[in-house]
N, C-alpha and C. Protein backbone atom coordinates (compact mmCIF):
# COMPACT_ATOMS: atom_id res chain seq x y z
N UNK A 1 100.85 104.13 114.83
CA UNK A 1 101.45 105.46 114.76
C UNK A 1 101.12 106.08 113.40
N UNK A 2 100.62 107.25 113.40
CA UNK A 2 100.15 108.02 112.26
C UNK A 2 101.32 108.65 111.67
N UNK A 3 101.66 109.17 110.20
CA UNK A 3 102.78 109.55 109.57
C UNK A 3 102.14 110.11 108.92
N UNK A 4 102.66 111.27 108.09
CA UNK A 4 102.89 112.25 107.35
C UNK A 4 103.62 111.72 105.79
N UNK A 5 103.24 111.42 105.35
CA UNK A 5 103.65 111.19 103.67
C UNK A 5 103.50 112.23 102.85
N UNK A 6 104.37 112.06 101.80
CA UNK A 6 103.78 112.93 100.25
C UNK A 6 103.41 112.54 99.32
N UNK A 7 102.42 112.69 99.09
CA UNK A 7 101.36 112.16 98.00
C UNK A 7 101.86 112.85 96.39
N UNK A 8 102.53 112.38 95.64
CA UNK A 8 102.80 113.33 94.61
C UNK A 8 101.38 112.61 93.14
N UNK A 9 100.71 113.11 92.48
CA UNK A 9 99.48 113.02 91.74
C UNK A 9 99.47 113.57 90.27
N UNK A 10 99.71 112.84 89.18
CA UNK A 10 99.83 113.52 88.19
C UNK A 10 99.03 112.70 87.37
N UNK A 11 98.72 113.31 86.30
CA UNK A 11 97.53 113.16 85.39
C UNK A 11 98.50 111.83 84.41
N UNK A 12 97.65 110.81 83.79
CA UNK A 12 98.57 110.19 82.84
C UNK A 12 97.54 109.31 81.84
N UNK A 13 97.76 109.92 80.49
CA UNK A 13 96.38 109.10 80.01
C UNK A 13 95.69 109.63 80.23
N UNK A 14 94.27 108.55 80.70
CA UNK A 14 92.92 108.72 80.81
C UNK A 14 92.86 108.68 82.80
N UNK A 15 93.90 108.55 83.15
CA UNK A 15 93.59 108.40 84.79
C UNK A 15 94.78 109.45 85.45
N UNK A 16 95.34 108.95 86.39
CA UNK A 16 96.25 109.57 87.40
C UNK A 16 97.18 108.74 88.40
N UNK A 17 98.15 109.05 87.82
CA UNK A 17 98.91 108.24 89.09
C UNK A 17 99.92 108.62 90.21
N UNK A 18 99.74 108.12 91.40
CA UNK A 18 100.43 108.81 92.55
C UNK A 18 101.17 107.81 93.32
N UNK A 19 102.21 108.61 93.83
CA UNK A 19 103.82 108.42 94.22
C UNK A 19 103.58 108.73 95.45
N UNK A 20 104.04 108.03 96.36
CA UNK A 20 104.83 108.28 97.84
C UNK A 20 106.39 108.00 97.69
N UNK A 21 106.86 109.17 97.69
CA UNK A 21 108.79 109.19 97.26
C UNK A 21 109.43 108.86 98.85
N UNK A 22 108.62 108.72 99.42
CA UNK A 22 109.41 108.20 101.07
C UNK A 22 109.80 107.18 100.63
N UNK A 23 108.96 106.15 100.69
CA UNK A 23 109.04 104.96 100.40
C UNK A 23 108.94 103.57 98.85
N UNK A 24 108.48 105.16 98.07
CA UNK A 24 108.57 104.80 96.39
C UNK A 24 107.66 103.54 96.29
N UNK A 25 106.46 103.71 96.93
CA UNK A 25 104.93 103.06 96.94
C UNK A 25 104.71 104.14 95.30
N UNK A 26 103.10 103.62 94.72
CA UNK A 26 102.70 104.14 93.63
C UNK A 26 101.56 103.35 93.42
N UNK A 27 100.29 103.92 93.00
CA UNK A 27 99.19 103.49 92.45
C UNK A 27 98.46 104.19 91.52
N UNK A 28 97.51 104.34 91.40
CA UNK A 28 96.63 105.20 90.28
C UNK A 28 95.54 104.45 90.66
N UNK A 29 94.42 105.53 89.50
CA UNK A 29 92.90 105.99 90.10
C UNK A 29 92.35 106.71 88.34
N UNK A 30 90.97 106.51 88.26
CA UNK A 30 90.73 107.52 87.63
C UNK A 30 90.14 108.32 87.60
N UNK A 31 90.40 109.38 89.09
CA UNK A 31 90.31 110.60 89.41
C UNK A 31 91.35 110.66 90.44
N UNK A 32 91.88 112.27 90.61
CA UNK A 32 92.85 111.80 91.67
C UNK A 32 92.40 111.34 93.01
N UNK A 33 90.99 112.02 93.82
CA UNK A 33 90.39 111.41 94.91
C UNK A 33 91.01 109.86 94.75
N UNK A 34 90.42 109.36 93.65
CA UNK A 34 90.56 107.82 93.86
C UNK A 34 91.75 107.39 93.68
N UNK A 35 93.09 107.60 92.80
CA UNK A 35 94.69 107.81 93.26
C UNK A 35 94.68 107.95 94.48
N UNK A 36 94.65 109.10 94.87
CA UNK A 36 95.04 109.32 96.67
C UNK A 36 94.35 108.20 97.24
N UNK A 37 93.19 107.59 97.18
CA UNK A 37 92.34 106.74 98.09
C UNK A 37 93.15 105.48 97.77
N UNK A 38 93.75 105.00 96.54
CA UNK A 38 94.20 103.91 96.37
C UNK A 38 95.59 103.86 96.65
N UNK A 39 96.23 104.89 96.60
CA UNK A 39 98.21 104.80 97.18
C UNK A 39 97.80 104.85 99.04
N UNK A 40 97.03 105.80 99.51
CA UNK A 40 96.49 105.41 100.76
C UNK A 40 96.52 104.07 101.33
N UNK A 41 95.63 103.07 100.33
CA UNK A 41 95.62 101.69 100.75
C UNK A 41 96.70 100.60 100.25
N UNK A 42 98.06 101.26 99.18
CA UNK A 42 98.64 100.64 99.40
C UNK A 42 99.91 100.70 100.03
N UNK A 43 100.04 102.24 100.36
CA UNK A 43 100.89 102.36 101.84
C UNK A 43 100.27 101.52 102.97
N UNK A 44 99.12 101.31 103.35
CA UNK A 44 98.55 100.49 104.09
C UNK A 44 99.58 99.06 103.88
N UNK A 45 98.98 98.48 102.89
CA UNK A 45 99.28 97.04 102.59
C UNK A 45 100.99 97.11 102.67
N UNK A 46 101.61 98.16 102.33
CA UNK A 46 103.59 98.43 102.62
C UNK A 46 103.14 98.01 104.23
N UNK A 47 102.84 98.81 104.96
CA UNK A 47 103.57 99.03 106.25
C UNK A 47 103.19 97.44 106.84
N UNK A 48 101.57 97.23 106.66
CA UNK A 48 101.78 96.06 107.35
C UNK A 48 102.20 95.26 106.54
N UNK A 49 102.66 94.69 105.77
CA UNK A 49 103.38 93.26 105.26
C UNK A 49 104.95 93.65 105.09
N UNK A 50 105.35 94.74 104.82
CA UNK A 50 106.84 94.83 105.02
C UNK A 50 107.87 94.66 106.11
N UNK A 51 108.76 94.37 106.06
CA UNK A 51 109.61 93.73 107.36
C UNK A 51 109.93 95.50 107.93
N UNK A 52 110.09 95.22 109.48
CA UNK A 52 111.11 96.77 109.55
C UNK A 52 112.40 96.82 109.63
N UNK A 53 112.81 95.84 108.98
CA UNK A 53 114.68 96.46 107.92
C UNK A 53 114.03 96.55 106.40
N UNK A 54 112.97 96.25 105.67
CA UNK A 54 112.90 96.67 104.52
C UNK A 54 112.23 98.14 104.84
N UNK A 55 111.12 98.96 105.50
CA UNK A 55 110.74 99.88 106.05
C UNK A 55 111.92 100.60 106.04
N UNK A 56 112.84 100.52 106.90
CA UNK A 56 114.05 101.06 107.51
C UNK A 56 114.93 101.43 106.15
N UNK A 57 114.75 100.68 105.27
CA UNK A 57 115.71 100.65 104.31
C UNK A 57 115.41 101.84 103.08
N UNK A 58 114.06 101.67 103.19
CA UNK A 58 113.20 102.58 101.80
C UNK A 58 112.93 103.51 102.55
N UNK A 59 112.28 104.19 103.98
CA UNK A 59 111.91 105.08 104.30
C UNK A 59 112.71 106.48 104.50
N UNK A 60 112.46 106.92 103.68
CA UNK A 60 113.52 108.25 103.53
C UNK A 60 112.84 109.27 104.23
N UNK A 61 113.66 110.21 105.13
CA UNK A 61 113.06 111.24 106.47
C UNK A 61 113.03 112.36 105.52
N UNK A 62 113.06 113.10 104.64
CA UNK A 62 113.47 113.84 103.79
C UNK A 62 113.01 113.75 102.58
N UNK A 63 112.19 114.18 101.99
CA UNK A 63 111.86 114.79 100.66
C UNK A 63 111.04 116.21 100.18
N UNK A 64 112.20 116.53 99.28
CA UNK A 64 111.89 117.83 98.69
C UNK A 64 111.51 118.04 97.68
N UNK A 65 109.91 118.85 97.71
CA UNK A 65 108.97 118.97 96.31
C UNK A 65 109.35 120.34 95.80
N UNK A 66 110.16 120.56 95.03
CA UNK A 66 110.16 121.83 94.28
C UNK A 66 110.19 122.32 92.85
N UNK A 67 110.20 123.35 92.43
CA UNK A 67 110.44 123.69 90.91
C UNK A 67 111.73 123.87 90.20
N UNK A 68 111.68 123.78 89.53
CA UNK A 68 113.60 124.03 88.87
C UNK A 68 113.11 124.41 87.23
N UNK A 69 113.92 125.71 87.22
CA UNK A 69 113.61 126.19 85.53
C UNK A 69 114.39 125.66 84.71
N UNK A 70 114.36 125.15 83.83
CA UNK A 70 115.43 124.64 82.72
C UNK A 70 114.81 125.26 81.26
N UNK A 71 116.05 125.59 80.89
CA UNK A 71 116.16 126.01 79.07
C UNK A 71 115.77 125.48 78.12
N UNK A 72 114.21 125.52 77.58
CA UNK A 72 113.78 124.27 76.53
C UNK A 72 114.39 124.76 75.31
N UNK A 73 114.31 123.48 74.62
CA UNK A 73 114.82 123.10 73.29
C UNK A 73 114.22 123.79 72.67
């Protein structure tokens, strides 16, 4: 069964590293192509080696990417 994730990708250092907040997977790359290609394969390696009550447990149906302004120092 195919799923829909969110890939979140941010620069860090000299590379990039990316978040799936469903399930709070994370890898890095140094480019984001290769981030995305590598959290790709280790959502892979989650789904099949994880039990489905640990799946069940981390997989959140719901996440919201947005902006929020705050008052800098």
């Amino acid at each position: 069964m195919n799923r829909q994730l969110t890939a979140i990708i941010e620069r860090e250092g000299e590379g990039y590293v990316a978040l799936c907040p469903e399930v709070d997977v994370a890898s890095q790359g140094n480019t984001v192509d290769e981030a995305r290609k590598n959290l790709r394969e280790a959502l892979d390696l989650f789904f099949e080696t994880a039990s489905p009550e640990e799946i069940k447990e981390r997989l959140h149906d719901e996440v919201y990417v947005t902006n929020v302004e705050v008052t800098s120092l």
